[in-house]
PDB file of N, CA and C in Angstrom:
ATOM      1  N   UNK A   1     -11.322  -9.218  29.966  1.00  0.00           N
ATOM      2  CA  UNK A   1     -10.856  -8.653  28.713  1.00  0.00           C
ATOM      3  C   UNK A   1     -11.736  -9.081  27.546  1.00  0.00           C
ATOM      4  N   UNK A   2     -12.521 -10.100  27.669  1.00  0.00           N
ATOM      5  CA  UNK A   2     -13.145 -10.437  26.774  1.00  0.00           C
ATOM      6  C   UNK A   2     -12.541 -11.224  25.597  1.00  0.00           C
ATOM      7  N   UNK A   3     -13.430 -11.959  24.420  1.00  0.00           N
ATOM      8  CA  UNK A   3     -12.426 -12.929  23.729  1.00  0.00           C
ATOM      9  C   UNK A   3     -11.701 -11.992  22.956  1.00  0.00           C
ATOM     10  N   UNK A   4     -10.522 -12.796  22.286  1.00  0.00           N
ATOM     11  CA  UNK A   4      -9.834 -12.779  21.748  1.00  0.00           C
ATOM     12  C   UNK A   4     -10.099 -11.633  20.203  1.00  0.00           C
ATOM     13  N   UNK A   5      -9.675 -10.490  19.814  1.00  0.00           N
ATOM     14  CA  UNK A   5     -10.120  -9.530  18.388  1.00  0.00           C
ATOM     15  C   UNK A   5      -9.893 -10.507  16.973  1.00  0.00           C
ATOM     16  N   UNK A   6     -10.703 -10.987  16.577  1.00  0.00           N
ATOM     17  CA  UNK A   6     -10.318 -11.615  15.054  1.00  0.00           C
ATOM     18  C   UNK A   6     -10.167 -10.973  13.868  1.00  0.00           C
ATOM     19  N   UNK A   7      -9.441 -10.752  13.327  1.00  0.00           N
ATOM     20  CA  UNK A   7      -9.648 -10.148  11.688  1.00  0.00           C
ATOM     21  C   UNK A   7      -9.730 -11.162  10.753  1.00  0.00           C
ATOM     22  N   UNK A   8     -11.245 -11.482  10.378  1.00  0.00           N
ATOM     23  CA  UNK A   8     -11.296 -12.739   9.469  1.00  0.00           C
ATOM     24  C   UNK A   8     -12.143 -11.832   8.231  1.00  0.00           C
ATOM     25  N   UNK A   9     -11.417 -12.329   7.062  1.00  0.00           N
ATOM     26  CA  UNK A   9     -12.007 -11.802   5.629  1.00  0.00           C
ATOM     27  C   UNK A   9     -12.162 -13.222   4.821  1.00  0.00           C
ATOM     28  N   UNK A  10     -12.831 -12.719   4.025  1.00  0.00           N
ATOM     29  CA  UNK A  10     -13.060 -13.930   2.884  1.00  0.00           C
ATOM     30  C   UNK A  10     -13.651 -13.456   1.597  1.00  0.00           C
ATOM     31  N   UNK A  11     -12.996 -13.582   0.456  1.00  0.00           N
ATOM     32  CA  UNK A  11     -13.445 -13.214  -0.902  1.00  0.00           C
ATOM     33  C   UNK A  11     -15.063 -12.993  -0.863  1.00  0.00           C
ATOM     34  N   UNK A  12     -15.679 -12.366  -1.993  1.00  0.00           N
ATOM     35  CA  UNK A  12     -16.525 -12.391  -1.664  1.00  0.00           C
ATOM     36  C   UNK A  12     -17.242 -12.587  -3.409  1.00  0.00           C
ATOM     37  N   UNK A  13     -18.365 -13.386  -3.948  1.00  0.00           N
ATOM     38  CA  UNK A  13     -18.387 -13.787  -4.882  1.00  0.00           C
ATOM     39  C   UNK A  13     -18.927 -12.576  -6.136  1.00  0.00           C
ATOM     40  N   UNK A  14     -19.393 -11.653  -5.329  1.00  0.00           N
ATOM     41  CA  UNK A  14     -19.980 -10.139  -6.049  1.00  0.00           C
ATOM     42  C   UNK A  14     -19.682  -9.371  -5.411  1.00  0.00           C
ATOM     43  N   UNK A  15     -19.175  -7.946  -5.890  1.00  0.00           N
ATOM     44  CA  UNK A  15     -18.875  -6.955  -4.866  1.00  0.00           C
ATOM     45  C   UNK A  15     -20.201  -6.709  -4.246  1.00  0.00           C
ATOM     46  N   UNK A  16     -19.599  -5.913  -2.874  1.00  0.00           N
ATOM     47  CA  UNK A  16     -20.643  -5.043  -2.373  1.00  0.00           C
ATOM     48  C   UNK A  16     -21.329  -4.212  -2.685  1.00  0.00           C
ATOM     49  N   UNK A  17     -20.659  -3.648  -3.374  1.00  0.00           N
ATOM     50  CA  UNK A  17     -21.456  -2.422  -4.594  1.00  0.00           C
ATOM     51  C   UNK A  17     -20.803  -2.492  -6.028  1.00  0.00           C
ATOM     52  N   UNK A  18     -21.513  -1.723  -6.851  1.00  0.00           N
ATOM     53  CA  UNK A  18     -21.049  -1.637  -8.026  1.00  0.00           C
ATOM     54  C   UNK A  18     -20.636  -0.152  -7.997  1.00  0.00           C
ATOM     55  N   UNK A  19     -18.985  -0.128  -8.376  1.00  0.00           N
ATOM     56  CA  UNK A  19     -18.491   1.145  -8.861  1.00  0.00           C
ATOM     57  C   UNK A  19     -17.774   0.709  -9.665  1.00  0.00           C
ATOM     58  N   UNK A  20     -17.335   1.935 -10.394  1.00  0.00           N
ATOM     59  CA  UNK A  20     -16.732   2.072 -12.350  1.00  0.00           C
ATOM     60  C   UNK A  20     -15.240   2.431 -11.882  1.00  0.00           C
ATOM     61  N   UNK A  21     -14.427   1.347 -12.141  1.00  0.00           N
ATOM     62  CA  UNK A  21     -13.212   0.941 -12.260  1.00  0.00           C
ATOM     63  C   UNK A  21     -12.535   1.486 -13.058  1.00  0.00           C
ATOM     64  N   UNK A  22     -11.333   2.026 -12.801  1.00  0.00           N
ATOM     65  CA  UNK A  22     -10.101   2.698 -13.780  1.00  0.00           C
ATOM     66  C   UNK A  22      -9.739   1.374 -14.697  1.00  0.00           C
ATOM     67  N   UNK A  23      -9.025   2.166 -15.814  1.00  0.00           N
ATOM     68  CA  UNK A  23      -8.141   0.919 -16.264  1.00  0.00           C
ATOM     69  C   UNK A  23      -6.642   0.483 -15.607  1.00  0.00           C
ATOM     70  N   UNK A  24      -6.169  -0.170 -15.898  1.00  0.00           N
ATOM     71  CA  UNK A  24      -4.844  -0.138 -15.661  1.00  0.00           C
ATOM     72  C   UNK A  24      -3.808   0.873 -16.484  1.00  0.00           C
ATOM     73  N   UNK A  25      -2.985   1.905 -15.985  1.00  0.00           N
ATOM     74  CA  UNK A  25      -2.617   2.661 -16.896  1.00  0.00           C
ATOM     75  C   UNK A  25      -1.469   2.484 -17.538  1.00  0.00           C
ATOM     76  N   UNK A  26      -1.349   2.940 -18.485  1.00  0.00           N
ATOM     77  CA  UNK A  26       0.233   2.321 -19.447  1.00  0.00           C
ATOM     78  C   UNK A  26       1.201   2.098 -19.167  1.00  0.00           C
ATOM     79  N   UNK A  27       1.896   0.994 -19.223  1.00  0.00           N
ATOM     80  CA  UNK A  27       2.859   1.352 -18.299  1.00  0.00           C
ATOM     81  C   UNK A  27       2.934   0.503 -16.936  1.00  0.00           C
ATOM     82  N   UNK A  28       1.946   0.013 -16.664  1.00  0.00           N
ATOM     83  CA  UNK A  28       1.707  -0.049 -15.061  1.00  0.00           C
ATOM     84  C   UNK A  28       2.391  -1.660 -15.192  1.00  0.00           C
ATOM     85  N   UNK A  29       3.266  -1.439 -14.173  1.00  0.00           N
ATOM     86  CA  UNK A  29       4.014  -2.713 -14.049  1.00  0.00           C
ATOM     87  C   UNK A  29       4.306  -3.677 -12.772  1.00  0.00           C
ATOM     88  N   UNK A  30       3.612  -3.319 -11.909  1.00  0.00           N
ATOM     89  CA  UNK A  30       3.606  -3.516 -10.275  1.00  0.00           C
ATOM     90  C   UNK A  30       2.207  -2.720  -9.889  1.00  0.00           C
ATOM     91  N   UNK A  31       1.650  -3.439  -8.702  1.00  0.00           N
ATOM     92  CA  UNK A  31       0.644  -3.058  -8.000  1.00  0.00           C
ATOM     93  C   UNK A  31       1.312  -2.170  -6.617  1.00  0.00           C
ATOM     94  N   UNK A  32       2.447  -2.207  -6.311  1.00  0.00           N
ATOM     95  CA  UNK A  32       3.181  -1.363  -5.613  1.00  0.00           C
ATOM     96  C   UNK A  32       3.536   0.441  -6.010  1.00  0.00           C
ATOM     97  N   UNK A  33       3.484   0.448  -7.163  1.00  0.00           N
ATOM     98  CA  UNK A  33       3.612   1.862  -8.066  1.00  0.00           C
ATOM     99  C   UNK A  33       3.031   3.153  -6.935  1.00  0.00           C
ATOM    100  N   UNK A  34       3.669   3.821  -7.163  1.00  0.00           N
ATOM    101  CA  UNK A  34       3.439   5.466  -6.905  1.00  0.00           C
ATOM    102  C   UNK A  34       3.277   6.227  -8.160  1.00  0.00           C
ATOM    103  N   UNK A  35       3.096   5.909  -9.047  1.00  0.00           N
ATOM    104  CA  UNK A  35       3.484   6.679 -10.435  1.00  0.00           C
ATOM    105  C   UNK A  35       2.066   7.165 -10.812  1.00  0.00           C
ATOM    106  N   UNK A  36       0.685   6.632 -10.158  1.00  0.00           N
ATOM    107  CA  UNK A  36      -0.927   7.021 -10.562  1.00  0.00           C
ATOM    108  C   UNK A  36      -1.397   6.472  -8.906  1.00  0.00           C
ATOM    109  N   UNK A  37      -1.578   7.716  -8.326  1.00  0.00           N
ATOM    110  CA  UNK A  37      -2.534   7.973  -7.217  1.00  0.00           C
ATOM    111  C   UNK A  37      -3.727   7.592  -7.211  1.00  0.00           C
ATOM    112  N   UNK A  38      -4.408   7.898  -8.249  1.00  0.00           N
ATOM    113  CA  UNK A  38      -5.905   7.418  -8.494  1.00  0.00           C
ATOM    114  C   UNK A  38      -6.210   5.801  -9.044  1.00  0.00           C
ATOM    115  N   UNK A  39      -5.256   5.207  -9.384  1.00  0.00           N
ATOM    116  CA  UNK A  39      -5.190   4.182  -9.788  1.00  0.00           C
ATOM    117  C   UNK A  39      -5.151   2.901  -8.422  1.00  0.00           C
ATOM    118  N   UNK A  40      -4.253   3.825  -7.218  1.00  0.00           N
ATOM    119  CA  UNK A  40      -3.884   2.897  -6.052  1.00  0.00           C
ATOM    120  C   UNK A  40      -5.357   3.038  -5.621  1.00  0.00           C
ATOM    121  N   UNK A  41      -5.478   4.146  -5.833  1.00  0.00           N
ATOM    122  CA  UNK A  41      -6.931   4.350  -4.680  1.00  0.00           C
ATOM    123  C   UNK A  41      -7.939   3.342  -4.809  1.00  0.00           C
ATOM    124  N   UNK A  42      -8.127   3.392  -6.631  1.00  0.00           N
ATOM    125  CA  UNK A  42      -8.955   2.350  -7.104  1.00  0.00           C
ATOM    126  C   UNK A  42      -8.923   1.283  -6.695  1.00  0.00           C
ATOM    127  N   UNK A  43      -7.420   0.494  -7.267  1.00  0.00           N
ATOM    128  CA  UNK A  43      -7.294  -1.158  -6.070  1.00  0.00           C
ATOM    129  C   UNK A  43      -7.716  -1.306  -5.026  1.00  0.00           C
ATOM    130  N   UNK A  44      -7.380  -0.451  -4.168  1.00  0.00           N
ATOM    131  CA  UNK A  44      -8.057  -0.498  -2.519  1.00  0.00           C
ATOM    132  C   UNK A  44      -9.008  -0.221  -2.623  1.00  0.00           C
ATOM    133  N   UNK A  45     -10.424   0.487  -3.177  1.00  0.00           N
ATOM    134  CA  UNK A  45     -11.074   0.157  -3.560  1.00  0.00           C
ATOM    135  C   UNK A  45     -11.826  -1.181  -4.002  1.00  0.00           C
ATOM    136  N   UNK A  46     -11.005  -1.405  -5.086  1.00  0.00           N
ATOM    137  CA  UNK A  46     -11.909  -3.032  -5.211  1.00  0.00           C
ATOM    138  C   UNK A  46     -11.443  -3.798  -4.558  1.00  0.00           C
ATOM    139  N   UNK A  47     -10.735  -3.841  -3.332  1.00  0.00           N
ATOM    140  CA  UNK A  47     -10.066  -4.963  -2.847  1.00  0.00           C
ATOM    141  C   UNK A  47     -11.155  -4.767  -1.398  1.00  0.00           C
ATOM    142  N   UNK A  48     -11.555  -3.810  -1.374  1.00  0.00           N
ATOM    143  CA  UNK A  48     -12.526  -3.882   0.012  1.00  0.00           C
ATOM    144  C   UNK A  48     -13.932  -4.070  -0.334  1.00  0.00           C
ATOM    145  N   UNK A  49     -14.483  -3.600  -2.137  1.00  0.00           N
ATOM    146  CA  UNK A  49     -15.577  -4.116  -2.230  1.00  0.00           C
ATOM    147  C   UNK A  49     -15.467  -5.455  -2.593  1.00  0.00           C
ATOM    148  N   UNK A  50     -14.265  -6.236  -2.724  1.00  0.00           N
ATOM    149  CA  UNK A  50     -14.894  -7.426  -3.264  1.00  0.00           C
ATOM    150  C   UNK A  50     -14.272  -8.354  -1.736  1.00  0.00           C
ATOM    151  N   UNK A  51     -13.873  -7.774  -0.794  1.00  0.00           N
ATOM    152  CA  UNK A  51     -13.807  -8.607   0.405  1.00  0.00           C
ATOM    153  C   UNK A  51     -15.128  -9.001   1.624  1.00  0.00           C
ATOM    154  N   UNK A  52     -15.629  -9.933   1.879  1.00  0.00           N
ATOM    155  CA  UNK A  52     -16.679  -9.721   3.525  1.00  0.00           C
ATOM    156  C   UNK A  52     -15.580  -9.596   4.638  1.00  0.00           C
ATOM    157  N   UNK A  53     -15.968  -8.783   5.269  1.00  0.00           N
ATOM    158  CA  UNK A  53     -15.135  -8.525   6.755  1.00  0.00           C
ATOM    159  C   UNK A  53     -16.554  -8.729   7.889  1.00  0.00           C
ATOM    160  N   UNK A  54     -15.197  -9.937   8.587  1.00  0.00           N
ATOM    161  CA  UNK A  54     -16.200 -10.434   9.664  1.00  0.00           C
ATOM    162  C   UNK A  54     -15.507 -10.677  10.609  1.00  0.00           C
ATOM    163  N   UNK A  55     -16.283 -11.124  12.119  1.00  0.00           N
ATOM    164  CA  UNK A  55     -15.749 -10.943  12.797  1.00  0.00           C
ATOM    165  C   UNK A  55     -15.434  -9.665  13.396  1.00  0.00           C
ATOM    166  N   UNK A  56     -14.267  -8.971  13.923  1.00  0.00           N
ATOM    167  CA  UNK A  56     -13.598  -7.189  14.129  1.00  0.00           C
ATOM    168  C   UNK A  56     -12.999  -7.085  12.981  1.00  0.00           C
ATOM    169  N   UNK A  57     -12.910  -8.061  11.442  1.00  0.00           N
ATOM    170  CA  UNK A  57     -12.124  -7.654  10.646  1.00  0.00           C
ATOM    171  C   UNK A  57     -13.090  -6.028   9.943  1.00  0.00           C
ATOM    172  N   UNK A  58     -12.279  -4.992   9.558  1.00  0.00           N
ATOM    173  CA  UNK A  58     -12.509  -3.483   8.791  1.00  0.00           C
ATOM    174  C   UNK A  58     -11.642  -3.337   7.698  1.00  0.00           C
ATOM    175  N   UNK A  59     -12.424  -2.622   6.176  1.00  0.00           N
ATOM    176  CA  UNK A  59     -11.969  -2.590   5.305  1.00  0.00           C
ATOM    177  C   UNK A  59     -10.433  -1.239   5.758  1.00  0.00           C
ATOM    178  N   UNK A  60      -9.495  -1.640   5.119  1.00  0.00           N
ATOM    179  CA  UNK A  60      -8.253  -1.104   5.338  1.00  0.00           C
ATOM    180  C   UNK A  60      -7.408  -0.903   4.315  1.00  0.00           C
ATOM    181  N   UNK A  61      -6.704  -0.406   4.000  1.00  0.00           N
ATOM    182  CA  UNK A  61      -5.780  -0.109   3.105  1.00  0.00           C
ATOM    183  C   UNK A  61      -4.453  -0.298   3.960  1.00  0.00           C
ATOM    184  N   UNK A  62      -3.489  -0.682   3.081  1.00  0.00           N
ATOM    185  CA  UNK A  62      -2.089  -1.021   3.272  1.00  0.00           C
ATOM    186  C   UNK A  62      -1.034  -0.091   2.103  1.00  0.00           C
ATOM    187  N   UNK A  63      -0.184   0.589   2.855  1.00  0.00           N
ATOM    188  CA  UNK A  63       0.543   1.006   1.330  1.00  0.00           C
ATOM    189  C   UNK A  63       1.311   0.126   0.296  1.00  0.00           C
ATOM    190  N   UNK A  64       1.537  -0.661   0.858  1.00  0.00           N
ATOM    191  CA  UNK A  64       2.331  -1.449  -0.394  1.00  0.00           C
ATOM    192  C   UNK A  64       2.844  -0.960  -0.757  1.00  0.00           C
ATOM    193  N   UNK A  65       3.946   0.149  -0.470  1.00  0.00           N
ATOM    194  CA  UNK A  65       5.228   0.760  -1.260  1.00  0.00           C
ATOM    195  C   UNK A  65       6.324  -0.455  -2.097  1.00  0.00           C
ATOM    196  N   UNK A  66       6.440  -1.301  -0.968  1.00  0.00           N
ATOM    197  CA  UNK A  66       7.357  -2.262  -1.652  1.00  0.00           C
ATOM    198  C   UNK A  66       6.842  -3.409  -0.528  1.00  0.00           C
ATOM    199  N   UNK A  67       7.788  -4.668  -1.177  1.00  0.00           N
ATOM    200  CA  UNK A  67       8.292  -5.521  -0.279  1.00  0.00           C
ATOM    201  C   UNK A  67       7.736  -5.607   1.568  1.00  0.00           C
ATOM    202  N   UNK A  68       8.486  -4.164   1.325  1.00  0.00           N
ATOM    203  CA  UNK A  68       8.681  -3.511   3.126  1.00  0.00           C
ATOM    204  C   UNK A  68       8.966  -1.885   3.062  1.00  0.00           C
ATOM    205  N   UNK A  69       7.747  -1.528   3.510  1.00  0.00           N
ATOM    206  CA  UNK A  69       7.856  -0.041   3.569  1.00  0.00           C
ATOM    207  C   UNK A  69       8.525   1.268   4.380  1.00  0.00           C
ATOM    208  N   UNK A  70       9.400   0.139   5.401  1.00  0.00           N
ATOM    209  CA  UNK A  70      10.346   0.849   5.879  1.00  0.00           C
ATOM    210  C   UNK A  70      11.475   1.754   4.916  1.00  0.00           C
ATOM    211  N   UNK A  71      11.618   0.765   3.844  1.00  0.00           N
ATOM    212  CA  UNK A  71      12.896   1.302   3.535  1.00  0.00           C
ATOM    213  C   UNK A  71      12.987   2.603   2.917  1.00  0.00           C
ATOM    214  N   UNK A  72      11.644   2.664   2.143  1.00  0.00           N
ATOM    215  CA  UNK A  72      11.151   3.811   1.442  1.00  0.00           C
ATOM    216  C   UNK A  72      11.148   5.033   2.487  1.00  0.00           C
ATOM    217  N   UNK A  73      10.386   4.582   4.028  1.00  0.00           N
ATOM    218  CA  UNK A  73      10.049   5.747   5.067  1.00  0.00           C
ATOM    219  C   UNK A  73      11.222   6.133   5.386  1.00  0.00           C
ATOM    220  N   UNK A  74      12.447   5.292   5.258  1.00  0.00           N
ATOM    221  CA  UNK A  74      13.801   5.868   5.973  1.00  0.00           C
ATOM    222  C   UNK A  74      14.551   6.791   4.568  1.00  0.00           C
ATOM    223  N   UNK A  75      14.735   6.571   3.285  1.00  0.00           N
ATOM    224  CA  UNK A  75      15.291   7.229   2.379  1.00  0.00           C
ATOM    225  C   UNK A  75      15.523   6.743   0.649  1.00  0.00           C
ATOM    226  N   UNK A  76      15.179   5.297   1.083  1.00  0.00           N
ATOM    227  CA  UNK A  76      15.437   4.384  -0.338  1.00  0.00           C
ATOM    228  C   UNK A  76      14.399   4.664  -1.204  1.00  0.00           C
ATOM    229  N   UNK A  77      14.904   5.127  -2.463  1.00  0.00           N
ATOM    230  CA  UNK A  77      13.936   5.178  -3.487  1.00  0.00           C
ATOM    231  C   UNK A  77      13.596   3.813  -4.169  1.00  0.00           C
ATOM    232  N   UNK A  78      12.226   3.550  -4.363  1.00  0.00           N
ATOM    233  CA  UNK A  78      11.813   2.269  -4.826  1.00  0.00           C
ATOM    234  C   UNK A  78      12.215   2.498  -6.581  1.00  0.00           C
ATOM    235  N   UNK A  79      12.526   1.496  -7.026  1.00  0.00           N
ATOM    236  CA  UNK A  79      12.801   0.831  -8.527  1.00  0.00           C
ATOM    237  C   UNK A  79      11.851  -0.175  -8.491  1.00  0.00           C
ATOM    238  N   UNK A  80      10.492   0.096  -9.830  1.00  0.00           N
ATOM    239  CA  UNK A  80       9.834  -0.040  -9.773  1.00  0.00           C
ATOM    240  C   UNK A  80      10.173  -1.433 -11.257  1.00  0.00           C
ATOM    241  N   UNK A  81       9.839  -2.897 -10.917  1.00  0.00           N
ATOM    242  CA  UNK A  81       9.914  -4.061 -11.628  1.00  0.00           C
ATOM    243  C   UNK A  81       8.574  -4.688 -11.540  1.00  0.00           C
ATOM    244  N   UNK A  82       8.408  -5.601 -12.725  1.00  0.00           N
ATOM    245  CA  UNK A  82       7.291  -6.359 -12.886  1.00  0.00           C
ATOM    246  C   UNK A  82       6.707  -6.859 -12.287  1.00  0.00           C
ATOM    247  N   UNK A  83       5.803  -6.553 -10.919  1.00  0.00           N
ATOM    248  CA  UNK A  83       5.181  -7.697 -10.066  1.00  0.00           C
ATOM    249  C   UNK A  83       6.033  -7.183  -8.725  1.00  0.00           C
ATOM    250  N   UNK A  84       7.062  -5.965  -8.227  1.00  0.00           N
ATOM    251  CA  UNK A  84       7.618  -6.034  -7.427  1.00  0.00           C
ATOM    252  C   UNK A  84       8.087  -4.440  -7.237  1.00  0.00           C
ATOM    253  N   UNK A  85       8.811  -4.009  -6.056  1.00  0.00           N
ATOM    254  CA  UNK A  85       9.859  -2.738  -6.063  1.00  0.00           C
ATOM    255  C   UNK A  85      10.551  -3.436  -5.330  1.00  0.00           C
ATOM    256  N   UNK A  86      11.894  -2.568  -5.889  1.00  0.00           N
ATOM    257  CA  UNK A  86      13.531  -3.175  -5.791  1.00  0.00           C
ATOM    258  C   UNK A  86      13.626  -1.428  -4.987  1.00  0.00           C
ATOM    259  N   UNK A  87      14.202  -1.616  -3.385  1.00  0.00           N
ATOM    260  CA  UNK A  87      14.871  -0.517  -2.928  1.00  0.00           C
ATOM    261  C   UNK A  87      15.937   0.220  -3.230  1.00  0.00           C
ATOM    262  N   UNK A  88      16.608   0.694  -3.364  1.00  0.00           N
ATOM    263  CA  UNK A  88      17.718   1.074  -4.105  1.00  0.00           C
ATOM    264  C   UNK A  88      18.318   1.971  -2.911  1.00  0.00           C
ATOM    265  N   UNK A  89      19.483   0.867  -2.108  1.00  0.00           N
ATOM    266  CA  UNK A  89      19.926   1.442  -0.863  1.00  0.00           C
ATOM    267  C   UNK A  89      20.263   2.782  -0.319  1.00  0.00           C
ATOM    268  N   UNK A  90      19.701   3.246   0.411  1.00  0.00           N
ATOM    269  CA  UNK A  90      20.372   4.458   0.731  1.00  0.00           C
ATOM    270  C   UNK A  90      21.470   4.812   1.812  1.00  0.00           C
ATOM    271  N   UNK A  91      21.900   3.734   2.466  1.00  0.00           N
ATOM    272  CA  UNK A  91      23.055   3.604   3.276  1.00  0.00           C
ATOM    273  C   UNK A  91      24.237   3.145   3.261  1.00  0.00           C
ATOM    274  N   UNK A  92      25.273   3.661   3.133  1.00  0.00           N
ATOM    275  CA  UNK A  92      26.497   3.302   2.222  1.00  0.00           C
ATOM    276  C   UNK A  92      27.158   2.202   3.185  1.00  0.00           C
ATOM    277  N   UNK A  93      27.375   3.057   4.618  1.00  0.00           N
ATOM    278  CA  UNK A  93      28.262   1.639   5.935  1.00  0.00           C
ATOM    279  C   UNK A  93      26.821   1.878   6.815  1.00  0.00           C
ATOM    280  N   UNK A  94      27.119   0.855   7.396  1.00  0.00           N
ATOM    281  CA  UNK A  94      25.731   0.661   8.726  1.00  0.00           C
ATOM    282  C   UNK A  94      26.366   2.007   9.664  1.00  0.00           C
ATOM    283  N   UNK A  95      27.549   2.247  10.217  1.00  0.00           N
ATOM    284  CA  UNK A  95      28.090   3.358  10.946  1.00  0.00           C
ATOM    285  C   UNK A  95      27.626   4.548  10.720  1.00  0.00           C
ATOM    286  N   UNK A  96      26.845   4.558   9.645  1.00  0.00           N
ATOM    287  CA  UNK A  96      26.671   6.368   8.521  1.00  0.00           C
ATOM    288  C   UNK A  96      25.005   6.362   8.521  1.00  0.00           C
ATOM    289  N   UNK A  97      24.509   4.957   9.169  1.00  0.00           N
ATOM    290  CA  UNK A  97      22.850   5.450   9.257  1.00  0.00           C
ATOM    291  C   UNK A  97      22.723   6.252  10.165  1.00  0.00           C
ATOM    292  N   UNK A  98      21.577   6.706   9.750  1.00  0.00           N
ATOM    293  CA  UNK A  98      20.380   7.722  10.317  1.00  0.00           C
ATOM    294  C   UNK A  98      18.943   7.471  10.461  1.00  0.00           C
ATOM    295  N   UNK A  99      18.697   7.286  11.609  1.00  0.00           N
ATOM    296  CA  UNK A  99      16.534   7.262  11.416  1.00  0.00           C
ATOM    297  C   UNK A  99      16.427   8.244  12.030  1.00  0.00           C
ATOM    298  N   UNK A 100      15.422   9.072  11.411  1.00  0.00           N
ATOM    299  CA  UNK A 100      15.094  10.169  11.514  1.00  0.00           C
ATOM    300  C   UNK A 100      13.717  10.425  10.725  1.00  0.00           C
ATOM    301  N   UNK A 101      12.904  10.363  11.177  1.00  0.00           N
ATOM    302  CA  UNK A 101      11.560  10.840  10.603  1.00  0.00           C
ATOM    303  C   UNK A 101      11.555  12.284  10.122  1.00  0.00           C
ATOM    304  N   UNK A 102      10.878  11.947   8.451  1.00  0.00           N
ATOM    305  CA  UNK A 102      10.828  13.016   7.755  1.00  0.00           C
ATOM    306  C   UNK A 102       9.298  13.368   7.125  1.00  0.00           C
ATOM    307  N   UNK A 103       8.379  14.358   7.899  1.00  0.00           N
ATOM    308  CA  UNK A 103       7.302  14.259   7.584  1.00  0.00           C
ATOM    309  C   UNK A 103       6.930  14.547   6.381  1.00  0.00           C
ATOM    310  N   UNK A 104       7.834  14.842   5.091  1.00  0.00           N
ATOM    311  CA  UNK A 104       7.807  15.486   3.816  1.00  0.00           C
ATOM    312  C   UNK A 104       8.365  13.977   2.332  1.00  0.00           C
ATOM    313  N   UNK A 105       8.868  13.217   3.757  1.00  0.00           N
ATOM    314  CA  UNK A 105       9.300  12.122   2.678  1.00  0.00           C
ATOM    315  C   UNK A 105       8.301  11.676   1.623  1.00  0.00           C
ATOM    316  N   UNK A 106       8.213  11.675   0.405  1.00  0.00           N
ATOM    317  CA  UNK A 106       6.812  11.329  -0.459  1.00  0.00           C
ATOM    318  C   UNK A 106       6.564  10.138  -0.388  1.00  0.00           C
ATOM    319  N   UNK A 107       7.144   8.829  -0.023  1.00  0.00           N
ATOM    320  CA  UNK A 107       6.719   7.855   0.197  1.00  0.00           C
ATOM    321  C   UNK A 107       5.181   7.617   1.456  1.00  0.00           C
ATOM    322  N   UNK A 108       5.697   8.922   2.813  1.00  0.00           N
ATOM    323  CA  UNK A 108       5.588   9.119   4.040  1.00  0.00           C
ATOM    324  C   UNK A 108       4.023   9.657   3.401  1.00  0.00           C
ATOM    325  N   UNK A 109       4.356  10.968   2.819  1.00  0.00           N
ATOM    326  CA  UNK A 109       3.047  11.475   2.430  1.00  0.00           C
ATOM    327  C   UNK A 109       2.303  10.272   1.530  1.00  0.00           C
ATOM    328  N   UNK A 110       2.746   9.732   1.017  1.00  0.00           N
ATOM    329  CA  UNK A 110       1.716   8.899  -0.603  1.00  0.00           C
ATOM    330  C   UNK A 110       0.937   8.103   0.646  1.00  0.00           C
ATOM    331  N   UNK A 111       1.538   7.266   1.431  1.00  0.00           N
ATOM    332  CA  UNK A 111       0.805   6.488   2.226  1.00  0.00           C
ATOM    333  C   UNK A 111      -0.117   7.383   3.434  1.00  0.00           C
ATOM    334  N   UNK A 112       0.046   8.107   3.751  1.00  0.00           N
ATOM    335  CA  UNK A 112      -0.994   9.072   4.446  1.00  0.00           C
ATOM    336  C   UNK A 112      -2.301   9.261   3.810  1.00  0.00           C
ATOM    337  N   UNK A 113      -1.742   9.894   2.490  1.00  0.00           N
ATOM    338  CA  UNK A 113      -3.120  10.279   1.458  1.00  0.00           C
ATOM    339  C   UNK A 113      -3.498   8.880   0.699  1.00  0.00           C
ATOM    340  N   UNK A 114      -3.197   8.132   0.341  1.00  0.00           N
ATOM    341  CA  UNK A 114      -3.646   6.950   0.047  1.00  0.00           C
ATOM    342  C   UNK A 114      -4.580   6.394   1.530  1.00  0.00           C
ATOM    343  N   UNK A 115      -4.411   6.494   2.702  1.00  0.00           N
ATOM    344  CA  UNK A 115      -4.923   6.123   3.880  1.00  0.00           C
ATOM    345  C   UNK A 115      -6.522   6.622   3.792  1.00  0.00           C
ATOM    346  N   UNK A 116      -6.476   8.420   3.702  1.00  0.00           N
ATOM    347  CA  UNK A 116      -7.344   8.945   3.981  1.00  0.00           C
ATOM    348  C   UNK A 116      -7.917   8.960   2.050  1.00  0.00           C
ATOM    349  N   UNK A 117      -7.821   8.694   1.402  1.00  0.00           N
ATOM    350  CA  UNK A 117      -8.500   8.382   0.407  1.00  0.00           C
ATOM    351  C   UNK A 117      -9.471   7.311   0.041  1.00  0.00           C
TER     352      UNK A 117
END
């Protein structure tokens, strides 16, 4: 099988390249936000030029919807706080859930197109 796959990163003291950075937009109160598409893109962006990936580690994007991005994929709309998103339950008794994949959910889509962006 061969050794073991590592994903090892480490800051890196200059980016890899130089590209022209958005600002932060008004408003912006969490790095979790859906509210500016082009803005997420950007972070992931500088978060892969300013990382070395070594080892099998590959630059990647993560959605960061919240916390935990389940909750968003199943129905909870995120409430968006300083530094964080607050889920805002969507299941009233545990007896009354449902999982059910919804390929239209916008959380479902934001993290797709954030992927391939």
């Amino acid at each position: 099988m061969g050794p073991p796959a590592m994903a090892l990163t480490a800051p890196r003291d200059t980016p890899a390249e130089q590209i022209e950075t958005l600002r932060e937009p008004p408003g912006w109160v969490t790095n979790y936000s859906t509210t500016n598409f082009s803005y997420r893109v950007d972070l992931s962006s500088m978060a892969c030029i300013h990382t070395h990936y070594l080892s099998e580690a590959l630059p990647a994007v993560a959605p960061d919807l919240a916390p935990n991005c389940l909750a968003p994929y199943l129905g909870c709309t995120g409430v968006e706080m300083p530094g964080t998103v607050w889920c805002r339950p969507c299941i009233g008794r545990p007896e009354e859930a449902s999982f059910a994949f919804d390929p239209d959910n916008f959380y479902w889509r934001f993290s797709l197109e954030l992927g391939r962006q």
